[in-house]
N, C-alpha and C. Protein backbone atom coordinates (compact mmCIF):
# COMPACT_ATOMS: atom_id res chain seq x y z
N UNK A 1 161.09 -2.22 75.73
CA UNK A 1 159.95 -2.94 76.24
C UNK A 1 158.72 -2.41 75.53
N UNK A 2 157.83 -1.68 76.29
CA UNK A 2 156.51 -1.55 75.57
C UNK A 2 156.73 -0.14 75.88
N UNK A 3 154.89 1.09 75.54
CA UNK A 3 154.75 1.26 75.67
C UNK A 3 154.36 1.60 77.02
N UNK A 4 154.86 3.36 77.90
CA UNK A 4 154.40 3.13 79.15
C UNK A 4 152.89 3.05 79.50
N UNK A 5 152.38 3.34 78.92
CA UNK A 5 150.69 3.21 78.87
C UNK A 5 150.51 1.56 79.24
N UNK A 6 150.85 1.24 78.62
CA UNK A 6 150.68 -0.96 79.11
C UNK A 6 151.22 -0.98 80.27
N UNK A 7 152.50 -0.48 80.82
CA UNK A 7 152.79 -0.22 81.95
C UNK A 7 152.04 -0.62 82.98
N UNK A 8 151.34 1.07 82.93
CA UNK A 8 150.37 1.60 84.37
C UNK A 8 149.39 0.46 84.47
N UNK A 9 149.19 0.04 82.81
CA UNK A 9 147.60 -1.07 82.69
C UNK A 9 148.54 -2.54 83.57
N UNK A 10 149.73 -3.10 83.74
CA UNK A 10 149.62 -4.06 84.25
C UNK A 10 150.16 -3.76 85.47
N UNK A 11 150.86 -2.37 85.89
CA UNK A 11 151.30 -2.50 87.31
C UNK A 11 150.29 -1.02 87.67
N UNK A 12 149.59 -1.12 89.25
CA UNK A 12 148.94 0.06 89.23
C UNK A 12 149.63 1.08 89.86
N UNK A 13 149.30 2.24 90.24
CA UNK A 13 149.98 3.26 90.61
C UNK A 13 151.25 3.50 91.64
N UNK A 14 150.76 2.26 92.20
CA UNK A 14 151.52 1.87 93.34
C UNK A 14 152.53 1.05 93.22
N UNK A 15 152.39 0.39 91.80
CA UNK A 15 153.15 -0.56 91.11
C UNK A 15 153.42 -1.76 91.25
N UNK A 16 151.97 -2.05 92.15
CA UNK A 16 151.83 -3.93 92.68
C UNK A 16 151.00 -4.24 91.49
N UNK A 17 151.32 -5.62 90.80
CA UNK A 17 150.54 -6.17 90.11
C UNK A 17 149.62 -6.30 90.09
N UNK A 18 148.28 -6.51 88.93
CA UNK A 18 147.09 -6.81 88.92
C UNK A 18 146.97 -7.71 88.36
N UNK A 19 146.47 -8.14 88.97
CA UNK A 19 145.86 -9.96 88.22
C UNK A 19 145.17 -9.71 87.17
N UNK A 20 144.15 -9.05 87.02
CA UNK A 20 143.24 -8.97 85.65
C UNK A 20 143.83 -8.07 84.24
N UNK A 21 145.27 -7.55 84.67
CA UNK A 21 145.78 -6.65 83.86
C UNK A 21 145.89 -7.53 82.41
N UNK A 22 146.23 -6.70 81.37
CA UNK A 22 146.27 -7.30 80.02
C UNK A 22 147.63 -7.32 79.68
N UNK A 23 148.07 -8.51 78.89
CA UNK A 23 149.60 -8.35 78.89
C UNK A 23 149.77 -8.61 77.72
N UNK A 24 150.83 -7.89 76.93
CA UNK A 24 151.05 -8.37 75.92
C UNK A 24 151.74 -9.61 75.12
N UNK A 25 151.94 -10.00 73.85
CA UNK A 25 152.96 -11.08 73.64
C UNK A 25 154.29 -10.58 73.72
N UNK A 26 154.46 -9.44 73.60
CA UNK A 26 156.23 -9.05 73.92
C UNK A 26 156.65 -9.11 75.50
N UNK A 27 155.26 -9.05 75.87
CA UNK A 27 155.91 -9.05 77.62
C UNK A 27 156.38 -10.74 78.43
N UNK A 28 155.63 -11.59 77.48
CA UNK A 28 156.22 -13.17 77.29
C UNK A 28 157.06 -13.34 76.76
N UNK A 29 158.37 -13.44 76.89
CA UNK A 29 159.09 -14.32 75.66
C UNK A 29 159.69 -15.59 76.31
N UNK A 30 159.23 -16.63 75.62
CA UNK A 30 160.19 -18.02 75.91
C UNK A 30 161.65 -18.33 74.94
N UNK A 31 162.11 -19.00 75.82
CA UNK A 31 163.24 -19.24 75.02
C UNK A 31 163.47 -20.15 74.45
N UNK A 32 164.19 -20.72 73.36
CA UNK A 32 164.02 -22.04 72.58
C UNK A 32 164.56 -23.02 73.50
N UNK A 33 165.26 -22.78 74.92
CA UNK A 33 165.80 -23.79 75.84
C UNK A 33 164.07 -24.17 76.67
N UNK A 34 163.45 -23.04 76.67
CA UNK A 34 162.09 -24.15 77.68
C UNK A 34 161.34 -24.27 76.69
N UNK A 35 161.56 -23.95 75.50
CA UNK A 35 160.60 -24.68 73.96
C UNK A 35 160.68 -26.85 74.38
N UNK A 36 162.03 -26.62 74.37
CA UNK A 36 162.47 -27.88 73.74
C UNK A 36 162.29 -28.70 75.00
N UNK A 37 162.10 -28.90 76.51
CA UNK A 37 161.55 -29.82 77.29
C UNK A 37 160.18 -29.68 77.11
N UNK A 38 159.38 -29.19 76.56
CA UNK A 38 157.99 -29.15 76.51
C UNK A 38 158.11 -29.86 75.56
N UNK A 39 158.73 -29.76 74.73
CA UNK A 39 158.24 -30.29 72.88
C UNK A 39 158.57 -32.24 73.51
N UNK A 40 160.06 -32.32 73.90
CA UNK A 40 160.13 -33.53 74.77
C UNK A 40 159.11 -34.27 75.36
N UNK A 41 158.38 -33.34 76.20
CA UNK A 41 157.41 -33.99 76.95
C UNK A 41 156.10 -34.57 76.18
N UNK A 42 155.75 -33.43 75.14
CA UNK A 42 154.55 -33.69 74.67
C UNK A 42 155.03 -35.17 73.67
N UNK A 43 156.26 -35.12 73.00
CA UNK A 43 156.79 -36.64 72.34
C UNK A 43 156.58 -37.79 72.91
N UNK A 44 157.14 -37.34 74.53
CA UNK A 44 157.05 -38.87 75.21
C UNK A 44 155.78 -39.18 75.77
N UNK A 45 154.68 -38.35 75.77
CA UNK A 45 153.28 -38.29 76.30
C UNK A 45 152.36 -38.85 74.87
N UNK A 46 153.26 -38.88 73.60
CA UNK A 46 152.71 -39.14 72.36
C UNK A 46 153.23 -40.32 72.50
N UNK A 47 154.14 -40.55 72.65
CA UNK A 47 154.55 -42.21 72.43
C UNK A 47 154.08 -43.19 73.49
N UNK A 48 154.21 -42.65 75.07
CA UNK A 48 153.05 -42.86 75.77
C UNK A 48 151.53 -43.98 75.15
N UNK A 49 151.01 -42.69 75.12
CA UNK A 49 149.86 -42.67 74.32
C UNK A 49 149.43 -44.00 73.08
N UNK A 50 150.53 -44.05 72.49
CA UNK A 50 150.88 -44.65 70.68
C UNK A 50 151.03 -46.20 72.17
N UNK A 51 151.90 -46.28 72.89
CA UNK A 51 152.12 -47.63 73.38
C UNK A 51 150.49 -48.11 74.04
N UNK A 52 150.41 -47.33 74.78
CA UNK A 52 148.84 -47.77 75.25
C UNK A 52 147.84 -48.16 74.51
N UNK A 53 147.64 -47.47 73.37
CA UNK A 53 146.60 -47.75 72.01
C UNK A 53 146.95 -49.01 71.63
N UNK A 54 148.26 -50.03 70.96
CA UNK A 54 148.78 -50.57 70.87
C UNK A 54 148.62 -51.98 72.06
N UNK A 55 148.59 -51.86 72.41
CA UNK A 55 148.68 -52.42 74.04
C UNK A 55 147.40 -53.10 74.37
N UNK A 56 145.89 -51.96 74.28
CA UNK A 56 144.79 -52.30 74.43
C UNK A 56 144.50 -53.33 73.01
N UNK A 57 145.17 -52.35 72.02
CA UNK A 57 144.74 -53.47 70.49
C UNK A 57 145.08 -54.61 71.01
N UNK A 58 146.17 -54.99 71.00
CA UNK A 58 146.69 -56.23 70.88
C UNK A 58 145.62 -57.42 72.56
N UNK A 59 145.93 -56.34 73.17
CA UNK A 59 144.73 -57.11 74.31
C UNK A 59 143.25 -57.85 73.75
N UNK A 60 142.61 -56.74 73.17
CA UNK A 60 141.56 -57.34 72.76
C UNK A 60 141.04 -57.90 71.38
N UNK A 61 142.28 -58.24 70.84
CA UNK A 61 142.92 -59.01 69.64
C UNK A 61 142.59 -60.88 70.54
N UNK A 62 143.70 -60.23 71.61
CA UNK A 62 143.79 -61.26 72.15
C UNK A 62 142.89 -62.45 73.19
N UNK A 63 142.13 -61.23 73.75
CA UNK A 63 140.82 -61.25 73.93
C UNK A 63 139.52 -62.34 72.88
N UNK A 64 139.77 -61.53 71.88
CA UNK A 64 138.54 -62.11 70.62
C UNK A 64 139.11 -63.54 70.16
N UNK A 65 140.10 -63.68 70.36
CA UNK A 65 140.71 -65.21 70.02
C UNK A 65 140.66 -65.85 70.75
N UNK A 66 140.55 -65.60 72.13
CA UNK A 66 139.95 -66.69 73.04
C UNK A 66 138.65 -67.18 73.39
N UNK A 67 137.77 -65.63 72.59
CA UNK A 67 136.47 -66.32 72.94
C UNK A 67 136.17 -66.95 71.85
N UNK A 68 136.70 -67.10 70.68
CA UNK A 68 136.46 -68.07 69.70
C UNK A 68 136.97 -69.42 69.99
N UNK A 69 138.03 -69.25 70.80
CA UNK A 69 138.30 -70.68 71.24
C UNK A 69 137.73 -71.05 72.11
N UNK A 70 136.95 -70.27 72.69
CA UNK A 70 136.00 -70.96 74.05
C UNK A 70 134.65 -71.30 73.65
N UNK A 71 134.38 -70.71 72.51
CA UNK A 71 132.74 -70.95 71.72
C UNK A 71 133.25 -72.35 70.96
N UNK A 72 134.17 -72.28 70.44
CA UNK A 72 134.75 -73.46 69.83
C UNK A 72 134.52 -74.57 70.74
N UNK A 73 135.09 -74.63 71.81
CA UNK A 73 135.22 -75.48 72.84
C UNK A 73 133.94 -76.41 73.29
N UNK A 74 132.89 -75.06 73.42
CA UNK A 74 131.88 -75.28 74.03
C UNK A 74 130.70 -76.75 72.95
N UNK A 75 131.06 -75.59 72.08
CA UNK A 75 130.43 -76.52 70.36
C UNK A 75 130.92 -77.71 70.37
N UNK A 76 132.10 -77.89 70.88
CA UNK A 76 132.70 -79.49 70.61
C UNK A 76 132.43 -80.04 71.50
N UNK A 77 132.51 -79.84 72.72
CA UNK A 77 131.36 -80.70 73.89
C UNK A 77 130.40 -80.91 73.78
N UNK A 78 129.86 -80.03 73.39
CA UNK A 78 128.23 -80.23 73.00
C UNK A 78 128.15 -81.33 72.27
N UNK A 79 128.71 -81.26 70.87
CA UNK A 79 128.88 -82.37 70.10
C UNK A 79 129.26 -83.55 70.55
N UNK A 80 130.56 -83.75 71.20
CA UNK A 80 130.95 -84.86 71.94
C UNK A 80 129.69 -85.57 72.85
N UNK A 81 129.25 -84.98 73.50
CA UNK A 81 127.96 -85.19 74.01
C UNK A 81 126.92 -86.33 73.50
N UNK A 82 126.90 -85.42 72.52
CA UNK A 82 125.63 -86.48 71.52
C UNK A 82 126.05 -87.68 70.70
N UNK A 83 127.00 -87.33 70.14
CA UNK A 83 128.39 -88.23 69.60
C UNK A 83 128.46 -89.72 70.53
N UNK A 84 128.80 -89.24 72.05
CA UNK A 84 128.74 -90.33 72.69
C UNK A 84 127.53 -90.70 73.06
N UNK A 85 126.25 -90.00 73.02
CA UNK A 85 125.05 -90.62 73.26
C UNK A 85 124.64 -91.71 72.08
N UNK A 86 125.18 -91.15 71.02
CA UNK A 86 124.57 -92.00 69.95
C UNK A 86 125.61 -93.61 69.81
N UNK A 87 126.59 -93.56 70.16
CA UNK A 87 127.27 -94.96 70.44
C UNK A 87 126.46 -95.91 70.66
N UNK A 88 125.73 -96.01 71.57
CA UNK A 88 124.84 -97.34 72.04
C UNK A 88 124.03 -98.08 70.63
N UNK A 89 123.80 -96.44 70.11
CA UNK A 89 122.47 -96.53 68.75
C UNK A 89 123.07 -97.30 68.11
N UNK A 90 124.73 -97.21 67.63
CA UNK A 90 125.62 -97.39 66.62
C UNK A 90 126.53 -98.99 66.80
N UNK A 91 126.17 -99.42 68.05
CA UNK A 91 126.59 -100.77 68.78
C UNK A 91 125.29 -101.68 67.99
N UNK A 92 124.24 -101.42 68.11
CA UNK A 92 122.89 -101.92 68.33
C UNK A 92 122.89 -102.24 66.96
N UNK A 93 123.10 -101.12 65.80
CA UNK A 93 122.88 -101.17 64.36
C UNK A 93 124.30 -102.34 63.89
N UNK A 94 125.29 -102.35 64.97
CA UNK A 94 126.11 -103.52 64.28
C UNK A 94 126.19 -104.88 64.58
N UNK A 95 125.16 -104.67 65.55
CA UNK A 95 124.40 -106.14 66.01
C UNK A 95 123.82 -106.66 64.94
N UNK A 96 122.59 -105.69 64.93
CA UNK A 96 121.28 -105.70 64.18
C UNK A 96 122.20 -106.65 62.28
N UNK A 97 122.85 -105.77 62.01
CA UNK A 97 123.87 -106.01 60.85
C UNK A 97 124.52 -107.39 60.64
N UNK A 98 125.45 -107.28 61.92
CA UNK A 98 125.88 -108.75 62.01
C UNK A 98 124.93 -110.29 62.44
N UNK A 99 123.51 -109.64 62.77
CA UNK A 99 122.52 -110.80 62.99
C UNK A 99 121.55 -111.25 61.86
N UNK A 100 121.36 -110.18 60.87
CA UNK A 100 121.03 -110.42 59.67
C UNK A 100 121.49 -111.76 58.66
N UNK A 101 120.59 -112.42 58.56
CA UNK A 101 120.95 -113.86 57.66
C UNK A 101 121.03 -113.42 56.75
N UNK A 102 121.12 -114.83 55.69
CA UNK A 102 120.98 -114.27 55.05
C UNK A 102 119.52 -114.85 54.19
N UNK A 103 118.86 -115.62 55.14
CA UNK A 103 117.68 -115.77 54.92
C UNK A 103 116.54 -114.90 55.05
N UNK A 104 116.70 -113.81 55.74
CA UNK A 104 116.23 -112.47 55.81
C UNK A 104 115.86 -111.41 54.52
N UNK A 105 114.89 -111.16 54.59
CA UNK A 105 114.08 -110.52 53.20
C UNK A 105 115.24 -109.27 52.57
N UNK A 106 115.33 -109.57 51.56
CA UNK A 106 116.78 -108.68 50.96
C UNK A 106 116.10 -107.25 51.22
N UNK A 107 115.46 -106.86 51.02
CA UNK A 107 114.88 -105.42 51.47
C UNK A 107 114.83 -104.86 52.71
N UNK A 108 114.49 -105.57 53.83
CA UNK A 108 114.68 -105.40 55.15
C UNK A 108 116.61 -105.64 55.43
N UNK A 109 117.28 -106.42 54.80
CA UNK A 109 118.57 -106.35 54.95
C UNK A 109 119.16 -105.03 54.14
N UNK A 110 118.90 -105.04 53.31
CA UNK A 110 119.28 -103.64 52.50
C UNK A 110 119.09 -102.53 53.27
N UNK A 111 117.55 -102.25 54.01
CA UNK A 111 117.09 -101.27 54.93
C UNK A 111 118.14 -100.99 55.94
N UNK A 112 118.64 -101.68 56.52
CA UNK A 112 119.20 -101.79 57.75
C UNK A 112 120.11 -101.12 57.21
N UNK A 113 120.81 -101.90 56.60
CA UNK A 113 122.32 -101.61 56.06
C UNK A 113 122.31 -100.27 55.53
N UNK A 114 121.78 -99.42 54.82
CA UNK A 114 121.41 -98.21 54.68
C UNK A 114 121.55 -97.14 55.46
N UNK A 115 120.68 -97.31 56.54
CA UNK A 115 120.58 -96.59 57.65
C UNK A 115 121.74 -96.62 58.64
N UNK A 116 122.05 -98.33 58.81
CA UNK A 116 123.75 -97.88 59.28
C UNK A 116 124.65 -97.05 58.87
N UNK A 117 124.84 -97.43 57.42
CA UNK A 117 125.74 -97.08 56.82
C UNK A 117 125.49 -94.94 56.71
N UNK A 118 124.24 -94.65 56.51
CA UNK A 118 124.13 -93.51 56.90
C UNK A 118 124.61 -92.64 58.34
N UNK A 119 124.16 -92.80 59.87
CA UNK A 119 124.57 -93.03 60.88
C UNK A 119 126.24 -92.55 61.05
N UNK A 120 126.98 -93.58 60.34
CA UNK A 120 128.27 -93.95 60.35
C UNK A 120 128.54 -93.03 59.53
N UNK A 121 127.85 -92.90 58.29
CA UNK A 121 128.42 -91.66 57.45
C UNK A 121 128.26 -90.28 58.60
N UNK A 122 127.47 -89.41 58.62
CA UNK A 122 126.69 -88.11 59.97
C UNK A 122 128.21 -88.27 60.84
N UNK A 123 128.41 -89.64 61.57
CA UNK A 123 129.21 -89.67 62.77
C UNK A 123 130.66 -89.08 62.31
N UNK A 124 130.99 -89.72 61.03
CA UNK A 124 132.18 -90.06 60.60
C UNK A 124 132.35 -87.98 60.25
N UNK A 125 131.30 -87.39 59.81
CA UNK A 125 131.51 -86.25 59.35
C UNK A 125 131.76 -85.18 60.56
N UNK A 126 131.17 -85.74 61.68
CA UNK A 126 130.91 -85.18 62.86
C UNK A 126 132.60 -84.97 63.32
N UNK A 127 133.44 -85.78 63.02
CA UNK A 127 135.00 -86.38 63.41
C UNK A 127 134.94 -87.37 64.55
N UNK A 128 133.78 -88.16 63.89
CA UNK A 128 133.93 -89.98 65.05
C UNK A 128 134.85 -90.70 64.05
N UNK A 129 135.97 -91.39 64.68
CA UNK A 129 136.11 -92.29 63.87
C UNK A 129 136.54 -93.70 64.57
N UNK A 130 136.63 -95.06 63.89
CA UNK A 130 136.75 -96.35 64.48
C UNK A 130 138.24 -96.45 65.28
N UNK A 131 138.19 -97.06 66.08
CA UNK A 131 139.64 -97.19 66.59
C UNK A 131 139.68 -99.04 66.12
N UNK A 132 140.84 -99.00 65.18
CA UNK A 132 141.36 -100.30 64.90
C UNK A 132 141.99 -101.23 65.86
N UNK A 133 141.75 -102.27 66.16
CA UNK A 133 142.29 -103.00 67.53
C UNK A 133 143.38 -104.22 67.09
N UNK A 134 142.37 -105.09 66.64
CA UNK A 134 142.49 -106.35 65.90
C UNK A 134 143.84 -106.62 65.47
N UNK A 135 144.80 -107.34 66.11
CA UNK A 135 145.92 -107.82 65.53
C UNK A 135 147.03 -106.83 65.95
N UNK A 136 147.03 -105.60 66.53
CA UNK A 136 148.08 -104.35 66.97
C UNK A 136 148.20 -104.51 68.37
N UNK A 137 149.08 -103.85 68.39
CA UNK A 137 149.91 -103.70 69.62
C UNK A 137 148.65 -103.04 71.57
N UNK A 138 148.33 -103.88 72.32
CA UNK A 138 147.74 -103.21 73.35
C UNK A 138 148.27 -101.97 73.54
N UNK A 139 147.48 -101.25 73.84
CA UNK A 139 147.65 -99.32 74.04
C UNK A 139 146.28 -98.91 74.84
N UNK A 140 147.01 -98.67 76.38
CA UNK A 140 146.32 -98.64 77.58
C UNK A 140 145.03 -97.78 77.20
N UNK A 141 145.32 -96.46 76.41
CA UNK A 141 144.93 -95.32 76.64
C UNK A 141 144.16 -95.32 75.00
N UNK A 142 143.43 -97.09 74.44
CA UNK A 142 142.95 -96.78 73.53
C UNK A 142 142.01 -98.57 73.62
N UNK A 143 142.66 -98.73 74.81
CA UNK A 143 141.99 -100.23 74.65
C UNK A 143 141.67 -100.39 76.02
N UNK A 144 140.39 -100.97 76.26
CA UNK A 144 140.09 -101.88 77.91
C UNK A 144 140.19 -103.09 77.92
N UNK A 145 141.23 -103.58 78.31
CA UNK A 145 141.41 -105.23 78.17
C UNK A 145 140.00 -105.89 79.32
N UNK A 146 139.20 -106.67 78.88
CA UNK A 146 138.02 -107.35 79.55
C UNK A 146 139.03 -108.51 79.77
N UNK A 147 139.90 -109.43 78.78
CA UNK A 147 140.17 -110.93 78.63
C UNK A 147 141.50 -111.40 78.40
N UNK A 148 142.11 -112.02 79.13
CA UNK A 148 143.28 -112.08 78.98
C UNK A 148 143.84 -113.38 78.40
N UNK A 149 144.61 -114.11 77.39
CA UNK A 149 144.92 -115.30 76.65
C UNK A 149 146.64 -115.41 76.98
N UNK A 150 147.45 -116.72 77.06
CA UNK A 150 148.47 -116.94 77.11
C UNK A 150 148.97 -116.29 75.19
N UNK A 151 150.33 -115.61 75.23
CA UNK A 151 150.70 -115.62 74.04
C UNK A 151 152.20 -115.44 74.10
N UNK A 152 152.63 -114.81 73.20
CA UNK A 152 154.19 -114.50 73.25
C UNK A 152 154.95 -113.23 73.31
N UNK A 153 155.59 -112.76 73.82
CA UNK A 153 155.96 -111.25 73.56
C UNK A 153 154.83 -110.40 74.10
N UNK A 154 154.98 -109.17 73.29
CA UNK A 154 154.28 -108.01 73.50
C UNK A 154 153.02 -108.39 74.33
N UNK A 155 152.05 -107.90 74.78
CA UNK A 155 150.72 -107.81 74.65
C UNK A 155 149.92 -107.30 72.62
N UNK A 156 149.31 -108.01 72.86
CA UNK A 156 148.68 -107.75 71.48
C UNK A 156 147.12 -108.19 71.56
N UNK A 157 146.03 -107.30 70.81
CA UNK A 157 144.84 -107.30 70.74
C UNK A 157 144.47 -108.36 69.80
N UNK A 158 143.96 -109.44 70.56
CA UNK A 158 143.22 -110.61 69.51
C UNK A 158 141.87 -110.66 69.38
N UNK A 159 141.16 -109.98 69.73
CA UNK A 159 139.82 -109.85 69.48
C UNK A 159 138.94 -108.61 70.00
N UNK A 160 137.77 -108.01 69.70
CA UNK A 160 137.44 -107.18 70.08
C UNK A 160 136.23 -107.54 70.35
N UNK A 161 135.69 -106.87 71.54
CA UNK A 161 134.03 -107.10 72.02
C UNK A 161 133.57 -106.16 71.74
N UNK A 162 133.86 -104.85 71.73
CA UNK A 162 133.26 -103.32 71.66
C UNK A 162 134.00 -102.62 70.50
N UNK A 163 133.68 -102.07 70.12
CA UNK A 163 134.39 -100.62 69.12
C UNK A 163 134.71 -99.98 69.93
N UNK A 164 135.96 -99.56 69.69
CA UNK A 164 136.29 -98.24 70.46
C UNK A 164 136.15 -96.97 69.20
N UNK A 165 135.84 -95.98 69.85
CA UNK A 165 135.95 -94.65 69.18
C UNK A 165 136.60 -93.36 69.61
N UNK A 166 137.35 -92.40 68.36
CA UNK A 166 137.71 -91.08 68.70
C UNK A 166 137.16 -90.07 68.54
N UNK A 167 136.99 -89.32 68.60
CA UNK A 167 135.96 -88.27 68.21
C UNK A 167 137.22 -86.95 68.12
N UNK A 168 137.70 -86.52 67.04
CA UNK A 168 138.63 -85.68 66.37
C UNK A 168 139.79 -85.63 67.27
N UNK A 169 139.99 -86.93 67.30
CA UNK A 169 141.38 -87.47 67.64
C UNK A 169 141.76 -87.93 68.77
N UNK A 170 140.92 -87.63 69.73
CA UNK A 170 140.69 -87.89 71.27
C UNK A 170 139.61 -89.16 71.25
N UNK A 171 139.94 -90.17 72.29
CA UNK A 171 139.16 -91.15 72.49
C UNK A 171 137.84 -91.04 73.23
N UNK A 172 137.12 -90.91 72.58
CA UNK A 172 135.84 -90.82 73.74
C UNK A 172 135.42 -92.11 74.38
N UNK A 173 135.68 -93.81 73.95
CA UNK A 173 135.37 -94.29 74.16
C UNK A 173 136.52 -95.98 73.69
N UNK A 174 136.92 -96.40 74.66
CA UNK A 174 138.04 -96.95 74.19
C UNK A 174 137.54 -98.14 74.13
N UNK A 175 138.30 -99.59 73.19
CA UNK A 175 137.57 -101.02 72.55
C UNK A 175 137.85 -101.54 73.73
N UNK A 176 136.86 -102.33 73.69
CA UNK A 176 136.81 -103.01 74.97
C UNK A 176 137.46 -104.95 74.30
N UNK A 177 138.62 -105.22 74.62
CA UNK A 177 139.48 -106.22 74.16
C UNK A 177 139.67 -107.43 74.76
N UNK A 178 140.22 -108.23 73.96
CA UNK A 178 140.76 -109.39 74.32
C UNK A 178 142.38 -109.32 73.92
N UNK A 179 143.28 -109.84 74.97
CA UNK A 179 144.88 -109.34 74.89
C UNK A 179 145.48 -110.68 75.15
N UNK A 180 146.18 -110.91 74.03
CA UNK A 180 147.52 -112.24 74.53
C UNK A 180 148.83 -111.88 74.88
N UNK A 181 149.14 -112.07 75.79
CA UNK A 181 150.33 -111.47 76.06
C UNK A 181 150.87 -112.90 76.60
């Protein structure tokens, strides 16, 4: 063991322990059997650890991709919004268009046509686009039948009163029709 001098210093005369005594490293020895559940523990407290880090990443991975899809979201309503406010504008300009003679001062017809055709360009970039009616098949969930005509077979769209429109692929506003069925 040691020296008896270290002895007396950790047991006193009486030979009850002292708490504040000084001990040496020979008076510790572990054995490589309680090495190796510690070393265990601190592994699985590391891998622990490694899963949780992992865990939170991927959370607020997952996190940041939803608020881009929710800013996304928000932006496209917004848009949709105005998109459908401006419809009426875009009804009016194909009035205005289709009421144009052609006795009408070529410059003031040119004007018009311009500015539509601009409008329609903005909308079209925005992702408005026309919903085709005319001559296809009725489709509840893209057409409002106003008028109904004797015909044959199917239902089918023979005329249109309104434009219908999508706005990036979704209908914001469906043609308002005439159907022979």
């Amino acid at each position: 063991m040691s020296d008896p001098s270290e002895t007396d210093q950790a047991h006193g005369s009486d030979g009850e322990d002292r708490p504040d005594a000084v001990m040496s490293d020979d008076d510790v020895s572990v054995s490589p059997e309680a090495e190796e559940p510690e070393l265990t523990r601190v592994e699985r407290e590391r891998d622990e650890m490694r899963a949780l880090a992992q865990q939170i990443q991927a959370d607020f991975e997952n996190f940041r991709k939803q608020a881009i899809r929710r800013e996304t979201a928000v932006i496209e309503r917004a848009s949709e919004g105005l998109v459908t406010s401006l419809l009426p504008v875009l009804d009016s300009f194909e009035l205005a268009v289709a009421q144009l003679s052609h006795d009408t001062d070529p410059l003031v017809r040119k004007g018009v046509e311009l500015v539509y055709a601009e409008l329609v360009s903005v909308l079209e970039k925005a992702g408005l686009e026309r919903i085709e009616s005319n001559g296809r098949p009725f489709d509840p969930n893209e057409h409002e039948a106003v008028m109904q005509e004797a015909g044959d077979g199917d239902p089918v769209v023979v005329d249109t009163m309104r434009t219908g429109y999508r706005l990036k692929g979704r209908v914001v506003r469906p043609a308002m029709v005439k159907v022979a069925s």
